[in-house]
Protein backbone atom coordinates (compact mmCIF):
# COMPACT_ATOMS: atom_id res chain seq x y z
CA UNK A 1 139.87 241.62 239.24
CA UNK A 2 136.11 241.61 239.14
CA UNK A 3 135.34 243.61 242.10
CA UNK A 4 138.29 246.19 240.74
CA UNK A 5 135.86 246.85 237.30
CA UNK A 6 132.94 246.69 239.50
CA UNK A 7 134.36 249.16 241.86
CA UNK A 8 135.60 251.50 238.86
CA UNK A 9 131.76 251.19 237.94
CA UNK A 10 130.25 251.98 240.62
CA UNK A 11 131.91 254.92 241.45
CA UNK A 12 131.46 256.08 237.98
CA UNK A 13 127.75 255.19 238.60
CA UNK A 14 127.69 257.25 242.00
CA UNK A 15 129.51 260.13 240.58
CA UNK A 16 127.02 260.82 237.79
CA UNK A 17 123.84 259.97 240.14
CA UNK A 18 125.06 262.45 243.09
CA UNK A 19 126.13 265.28 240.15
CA UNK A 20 123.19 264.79 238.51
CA UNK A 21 120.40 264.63 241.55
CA UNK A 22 123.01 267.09 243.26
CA UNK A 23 122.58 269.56 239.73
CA UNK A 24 118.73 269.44 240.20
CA UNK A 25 118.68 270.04 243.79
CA UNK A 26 120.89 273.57 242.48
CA UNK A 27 118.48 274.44 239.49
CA UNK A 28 115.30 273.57 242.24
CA UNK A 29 116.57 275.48 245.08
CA UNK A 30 118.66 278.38 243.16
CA UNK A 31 116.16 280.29 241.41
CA UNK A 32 118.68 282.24 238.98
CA UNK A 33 121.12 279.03 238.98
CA UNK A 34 118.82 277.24 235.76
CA UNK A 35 118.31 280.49 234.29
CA UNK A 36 122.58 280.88 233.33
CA UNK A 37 123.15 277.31 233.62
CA UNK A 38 122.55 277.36 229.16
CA UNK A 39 124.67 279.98 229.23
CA UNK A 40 127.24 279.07 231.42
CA UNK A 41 127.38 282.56 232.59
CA UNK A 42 127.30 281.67 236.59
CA UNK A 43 128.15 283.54 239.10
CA UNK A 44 131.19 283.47 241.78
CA UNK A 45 128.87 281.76 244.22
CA UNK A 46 127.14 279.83 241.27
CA UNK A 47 130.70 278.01 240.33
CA UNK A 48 131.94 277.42 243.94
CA UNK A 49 128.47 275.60 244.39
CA UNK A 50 129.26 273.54 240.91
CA UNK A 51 132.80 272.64 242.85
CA UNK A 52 131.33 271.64 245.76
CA UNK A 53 128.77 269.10 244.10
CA UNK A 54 131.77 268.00 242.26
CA UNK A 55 133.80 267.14 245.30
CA UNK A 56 130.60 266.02 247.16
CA UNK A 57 130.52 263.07 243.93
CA UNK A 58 134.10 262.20 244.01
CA UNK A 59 133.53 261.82 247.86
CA UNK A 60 130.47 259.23 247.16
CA UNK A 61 131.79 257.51 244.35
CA UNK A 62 135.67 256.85 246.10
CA UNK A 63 133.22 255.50 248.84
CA UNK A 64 131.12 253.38 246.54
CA UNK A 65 134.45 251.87 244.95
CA UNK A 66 135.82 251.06 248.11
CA UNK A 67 132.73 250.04 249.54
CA UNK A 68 132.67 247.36 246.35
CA UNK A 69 136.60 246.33 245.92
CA UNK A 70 136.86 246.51 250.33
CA UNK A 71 139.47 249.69 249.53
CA UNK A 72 141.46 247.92 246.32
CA UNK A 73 144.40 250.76 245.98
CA UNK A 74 144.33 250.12 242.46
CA UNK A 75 140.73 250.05 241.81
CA UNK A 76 140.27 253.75 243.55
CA UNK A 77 142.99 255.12 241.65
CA UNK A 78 142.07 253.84 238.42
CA UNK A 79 138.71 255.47 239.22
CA UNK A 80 140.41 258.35 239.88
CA UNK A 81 142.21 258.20 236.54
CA UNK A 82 138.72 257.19 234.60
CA UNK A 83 137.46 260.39 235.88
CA UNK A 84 140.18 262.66 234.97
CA UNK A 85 139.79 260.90 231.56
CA UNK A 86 136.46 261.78 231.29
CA UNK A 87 136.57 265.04 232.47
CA UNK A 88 139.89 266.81 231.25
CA UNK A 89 138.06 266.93 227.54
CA UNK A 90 135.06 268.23 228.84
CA UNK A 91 137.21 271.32 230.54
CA UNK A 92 139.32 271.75 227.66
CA UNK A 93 136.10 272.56 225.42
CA UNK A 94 134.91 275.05 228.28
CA UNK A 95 138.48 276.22 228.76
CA UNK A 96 137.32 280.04 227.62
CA UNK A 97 133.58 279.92 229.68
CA UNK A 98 134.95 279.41 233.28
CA UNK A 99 138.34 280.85 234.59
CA UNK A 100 141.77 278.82 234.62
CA UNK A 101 141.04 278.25 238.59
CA UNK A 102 138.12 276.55 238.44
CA UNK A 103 139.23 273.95 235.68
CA UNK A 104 142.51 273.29 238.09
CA UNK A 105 140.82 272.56 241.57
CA UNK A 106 137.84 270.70 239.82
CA UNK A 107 139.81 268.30 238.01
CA UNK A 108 142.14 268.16 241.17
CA UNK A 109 139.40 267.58 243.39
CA UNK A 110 138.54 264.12 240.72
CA UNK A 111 141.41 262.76 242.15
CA UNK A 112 142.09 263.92 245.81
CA UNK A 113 138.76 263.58 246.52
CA UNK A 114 138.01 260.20 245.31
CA UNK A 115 141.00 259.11 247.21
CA UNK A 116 139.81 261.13 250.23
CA UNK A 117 136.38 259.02 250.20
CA UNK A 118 137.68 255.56 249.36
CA UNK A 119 139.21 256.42 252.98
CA UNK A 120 136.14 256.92 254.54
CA UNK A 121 135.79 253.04 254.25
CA UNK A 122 137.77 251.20 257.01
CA UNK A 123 138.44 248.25 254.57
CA UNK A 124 141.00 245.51 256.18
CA UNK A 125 142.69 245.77 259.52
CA UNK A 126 146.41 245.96 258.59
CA UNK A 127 146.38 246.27 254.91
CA UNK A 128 149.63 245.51 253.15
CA UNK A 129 148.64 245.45 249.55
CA UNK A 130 149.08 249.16 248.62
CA UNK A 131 145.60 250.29 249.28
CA UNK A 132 144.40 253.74 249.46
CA UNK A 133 145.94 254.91 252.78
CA UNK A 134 147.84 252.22 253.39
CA UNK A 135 151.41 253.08 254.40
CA UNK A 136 152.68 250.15 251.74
């Protein structure tokens, strides 16, 4: 049970570092990206970006949790959970700023994608236990 809370932590963890070094990298190497980013007046290319740092951190931090719980099934999808927790309320108070299609593939992409990375960790041969990707 400890290594599930530590798992749920450290993909938490991972998730925020990758979004937030991930965030800087966009306002370093984007010259206009920092300028809207108070705003929130970004551009088509601007928000696919933001998606694709999104997904890139529920990649890393499914792969951190199963890196920590050795692919727990219930530890990645309670991480998966914690971030839709986390994040739905943010989205609802930016609802109007962004349109309907971004809110519905990023806070998709919390949960396939954190699923998609725990997988990227081979965990146990011949899992039975209900694991992410096991057939159980």
């Amino acid at each position: 049970m400890l290594k599930g809370i530590a798992g749920v932590i450290g993909g938490l963890v991972a998730w925020f570092l990758i979004a937030t070094i991930g965030n800087r990298v966009l306002r370093a190497a984007w010259p206009g990206y920092a300028e809207v980013e108070v705003s929130m007046t970004f551009t088509l290319g601007m928000l696919l970006a933001r998606l694709v740092l999104g997904a890139l951190s529920s990649l890393g931090a499914g792969l951190v949790a199963a890196l920590i719980t050795n692919r727990s099934g219930i530890a990645i999808k309670s991480l998966a959970g914690m971030l839709l927790i986390l994040f739905i309320p943010v989205h609802y108070s930016l609802w109007e700023r962004f349109p309907t299609w971004y809110h519905l593939v990023f806070l998709a992409s919390l949960v396939v994608v954190t699923l998609l990375g725990a997988l990227l960790y081979p965990g146990r041969a011949g899992r039975n236990d209900g694991g992410v990707g096991s057939a159980a």
